[in-house]
Protein backbone atom coordinates (compact mmCIF):
# COMPACT_ATOMS: atom_id res chain seq x y z
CA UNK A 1 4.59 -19.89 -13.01
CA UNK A 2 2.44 -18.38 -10.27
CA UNK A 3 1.56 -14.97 -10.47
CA UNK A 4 -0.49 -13.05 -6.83
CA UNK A 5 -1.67 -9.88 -6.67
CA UNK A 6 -0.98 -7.72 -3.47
CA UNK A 7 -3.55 -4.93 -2.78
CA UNK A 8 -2.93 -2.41 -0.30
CA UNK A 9 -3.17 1.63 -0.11
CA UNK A 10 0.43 1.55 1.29
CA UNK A 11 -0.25 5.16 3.06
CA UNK A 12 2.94 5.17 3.11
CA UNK A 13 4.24 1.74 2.37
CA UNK A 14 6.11 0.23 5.67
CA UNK A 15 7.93 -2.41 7.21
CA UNK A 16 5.01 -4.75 7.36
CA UNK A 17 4.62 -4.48 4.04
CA UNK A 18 8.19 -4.91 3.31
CA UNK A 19 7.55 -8.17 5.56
CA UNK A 20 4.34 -9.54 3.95
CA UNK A 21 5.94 -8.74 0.18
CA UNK A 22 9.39 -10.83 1.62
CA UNK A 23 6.77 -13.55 2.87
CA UNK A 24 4.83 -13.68 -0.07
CA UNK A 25 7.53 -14.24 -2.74
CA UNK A 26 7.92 -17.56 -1.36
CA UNK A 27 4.84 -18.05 -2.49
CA UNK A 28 4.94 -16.57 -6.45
CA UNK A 29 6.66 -16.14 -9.04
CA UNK A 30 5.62 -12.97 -9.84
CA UNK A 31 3.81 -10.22 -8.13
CA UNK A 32 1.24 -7.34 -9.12
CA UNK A 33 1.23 -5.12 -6.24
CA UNK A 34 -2.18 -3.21 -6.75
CA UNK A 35 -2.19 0.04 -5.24
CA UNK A 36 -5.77 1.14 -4.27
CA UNK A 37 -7.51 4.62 -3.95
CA UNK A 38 -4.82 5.78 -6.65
CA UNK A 39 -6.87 8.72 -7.25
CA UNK A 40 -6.67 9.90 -3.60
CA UNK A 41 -3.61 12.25 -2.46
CA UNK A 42 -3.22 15.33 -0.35
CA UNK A 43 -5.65 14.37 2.52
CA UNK A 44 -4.93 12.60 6.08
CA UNK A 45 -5.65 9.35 4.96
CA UNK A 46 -3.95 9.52 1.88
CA UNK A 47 -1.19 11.60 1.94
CA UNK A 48 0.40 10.91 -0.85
CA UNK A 49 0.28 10.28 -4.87
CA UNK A 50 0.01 6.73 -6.47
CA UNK A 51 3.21 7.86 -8.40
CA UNK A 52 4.58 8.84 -4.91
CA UNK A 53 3.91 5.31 -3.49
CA UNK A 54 5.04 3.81 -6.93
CA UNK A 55 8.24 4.88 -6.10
CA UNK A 56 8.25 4.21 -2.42
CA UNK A 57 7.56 0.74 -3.02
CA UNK A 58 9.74 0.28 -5.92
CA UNK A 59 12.83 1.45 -4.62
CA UNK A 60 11.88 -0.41 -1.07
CA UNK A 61 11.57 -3.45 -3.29
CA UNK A 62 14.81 -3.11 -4.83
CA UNK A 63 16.89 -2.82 -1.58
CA UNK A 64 14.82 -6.20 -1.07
CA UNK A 65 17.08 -7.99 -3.73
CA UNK A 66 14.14 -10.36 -3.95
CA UNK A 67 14.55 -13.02 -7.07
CA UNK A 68 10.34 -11.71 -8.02
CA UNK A 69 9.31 -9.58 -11.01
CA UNK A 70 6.63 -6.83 -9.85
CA UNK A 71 4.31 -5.27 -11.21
CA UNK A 72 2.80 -1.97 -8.83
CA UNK A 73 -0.11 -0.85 -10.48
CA UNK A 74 -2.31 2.05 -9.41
CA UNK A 75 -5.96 1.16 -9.12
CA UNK A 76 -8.91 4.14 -8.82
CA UNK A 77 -11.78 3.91 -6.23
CA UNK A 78 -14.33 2.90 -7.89
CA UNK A 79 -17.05 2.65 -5.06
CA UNK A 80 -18.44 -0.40 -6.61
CA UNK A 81 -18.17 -3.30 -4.53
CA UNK A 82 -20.07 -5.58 -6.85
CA UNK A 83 -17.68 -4.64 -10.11
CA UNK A 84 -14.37 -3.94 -7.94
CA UNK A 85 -12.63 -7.14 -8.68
CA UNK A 86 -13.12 -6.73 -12.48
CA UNK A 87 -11.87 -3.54 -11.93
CA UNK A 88 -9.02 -4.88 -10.22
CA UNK A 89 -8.75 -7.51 -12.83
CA UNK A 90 -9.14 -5.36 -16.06
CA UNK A 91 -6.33 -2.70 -14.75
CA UNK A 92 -3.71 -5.75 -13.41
CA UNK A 93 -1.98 -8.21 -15.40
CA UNK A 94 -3.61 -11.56 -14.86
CA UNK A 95 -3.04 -13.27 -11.18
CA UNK A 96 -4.15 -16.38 -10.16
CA UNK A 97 -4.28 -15.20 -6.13
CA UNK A 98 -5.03 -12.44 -4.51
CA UNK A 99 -3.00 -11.54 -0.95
CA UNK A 100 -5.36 -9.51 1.51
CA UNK A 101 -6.34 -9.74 5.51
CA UNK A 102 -9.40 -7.35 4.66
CA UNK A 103 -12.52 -8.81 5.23
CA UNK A 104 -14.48 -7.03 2.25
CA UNK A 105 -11.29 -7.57 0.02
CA UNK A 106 -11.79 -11.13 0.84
CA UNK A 107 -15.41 -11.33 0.22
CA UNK A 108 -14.98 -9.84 -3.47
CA UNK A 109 -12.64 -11.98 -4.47
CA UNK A 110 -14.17 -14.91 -3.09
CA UNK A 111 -17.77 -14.39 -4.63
CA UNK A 112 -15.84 -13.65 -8.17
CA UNK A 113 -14.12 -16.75 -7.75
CA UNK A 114 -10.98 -15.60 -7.02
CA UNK A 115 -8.26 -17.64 -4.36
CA UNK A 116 -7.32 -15.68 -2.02
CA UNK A 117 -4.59 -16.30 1.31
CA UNK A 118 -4.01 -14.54 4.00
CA UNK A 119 -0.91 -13.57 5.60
CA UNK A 120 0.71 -12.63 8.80
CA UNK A 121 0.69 -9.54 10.21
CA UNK A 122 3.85 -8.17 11.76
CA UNK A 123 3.91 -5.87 14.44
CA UNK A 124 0.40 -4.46 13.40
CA UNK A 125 0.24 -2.19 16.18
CA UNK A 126 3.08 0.16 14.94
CA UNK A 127 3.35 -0.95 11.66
CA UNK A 128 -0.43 0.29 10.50
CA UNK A 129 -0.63 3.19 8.05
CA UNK A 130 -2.91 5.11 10.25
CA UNK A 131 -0.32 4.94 13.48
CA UNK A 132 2.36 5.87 11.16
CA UNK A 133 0.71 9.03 9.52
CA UNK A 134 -0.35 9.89 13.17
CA UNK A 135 3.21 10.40 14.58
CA UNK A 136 4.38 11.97 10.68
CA UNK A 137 1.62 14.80 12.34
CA UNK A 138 3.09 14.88 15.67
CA UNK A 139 6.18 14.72 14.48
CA UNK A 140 6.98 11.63 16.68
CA UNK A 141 9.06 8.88 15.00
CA UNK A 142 8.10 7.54 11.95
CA UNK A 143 10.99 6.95 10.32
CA UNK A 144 11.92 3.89 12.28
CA UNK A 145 8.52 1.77 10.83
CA UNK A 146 9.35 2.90 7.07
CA UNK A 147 12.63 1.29 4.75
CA UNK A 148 15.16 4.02 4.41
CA UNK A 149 13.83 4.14 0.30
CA UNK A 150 10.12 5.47 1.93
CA UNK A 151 11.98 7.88 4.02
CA UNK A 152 13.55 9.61 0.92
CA UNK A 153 10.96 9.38 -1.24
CA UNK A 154 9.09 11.47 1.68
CA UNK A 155 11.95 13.98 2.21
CA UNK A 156 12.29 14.56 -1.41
CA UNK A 157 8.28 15.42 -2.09
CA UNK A 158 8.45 17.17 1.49
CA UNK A 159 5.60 15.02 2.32
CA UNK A 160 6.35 15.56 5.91
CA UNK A 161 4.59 19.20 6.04
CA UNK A 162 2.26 18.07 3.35
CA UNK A 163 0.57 15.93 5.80
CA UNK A 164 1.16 18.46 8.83
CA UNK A 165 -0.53 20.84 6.67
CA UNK A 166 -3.15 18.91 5.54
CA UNK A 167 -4.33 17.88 9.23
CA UNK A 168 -4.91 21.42 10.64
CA UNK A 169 -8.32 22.53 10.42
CA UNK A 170 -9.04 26.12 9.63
CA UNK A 171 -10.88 26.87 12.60
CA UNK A 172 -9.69 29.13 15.33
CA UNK A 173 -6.44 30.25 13.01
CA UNK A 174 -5.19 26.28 13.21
């Protein structure tokens, strides 16, 4: 049995997620799906809860109908490099890779000894977190880079004028 771990902030999870986690349970067995800055919500960079994004992914995952147990686990900032990945390690159940295309991600795991592989990106251009939470503020489509799950999970927190709101600045009556 091979178990990965998949770290992401998944701001809101998307399609190239959905693609990487499809690509990568080819791979495993079983997958722990860490889900960093957990303790960041309500700003423009992270929008939204770890228990918002727990659901997003799980019910994303679902309408996968992958044969892989997962494990999502929210993981705090600790703003540690040098202890991150035994943070990582002590909040996960145990993995024997890690999944990541992030250069400092990579360099953690490596110097604790960790495997790690990369994976294909897919359509990075408009499936990227920061694109996507860019046309949520413009109110441009978003909806066609999510799974339909995401899209409910956002309707049902109204996360849509959360992150509106949370974009305007104060000054000048914005």
């Amino acid at each position: 049995m091979r178990r990965g771990c998949y770290i992401g902030r998944f701001q809101p999870y998307h399609n190239g997620h959905q693609r990487v986690v499809t690509a990568i349970a080819e791979e495993v067995d079983e997958l722990v799906i860490a889900i960093g800055s957990a303790d960041a919500s309500h700003t423009v960079d992270n929008p939204f809860t770890a228990g918002e994004r727990i659901m997003m992914i799980t019910k994303s995952l679902v309408e996968l109908d992958l044969d892989l147990v997962t494990y999502p686990v929210p993981i705090e900032d600790i703003d540690r490099n040098s202890v991150w990945v035994s943070h990582v390690e002590s909040m996960s159940p145990d993995f024997d890779v890690a999944f990541s295309n992030n250069p400092l991600v990579i360099q953690l795991f490596e110097e604790a000894s960790v495997a790690v592989e990369q994976f294909s990106m897919f359509n990075r251009e408009e499936l990227e977190g920061t694109e996507i939470r860019e046309q949520m503020i413009k109110g441009n489509d978003w909806r066609s880079r999510v799974p339909d799950p995401v899209i409910e999970v956002i309707e049902e927190i109204d996360g849509l004028t959360r992150i509106q709101r949370v974009s305007r600045s104060d000054a000048n009556g914005e």
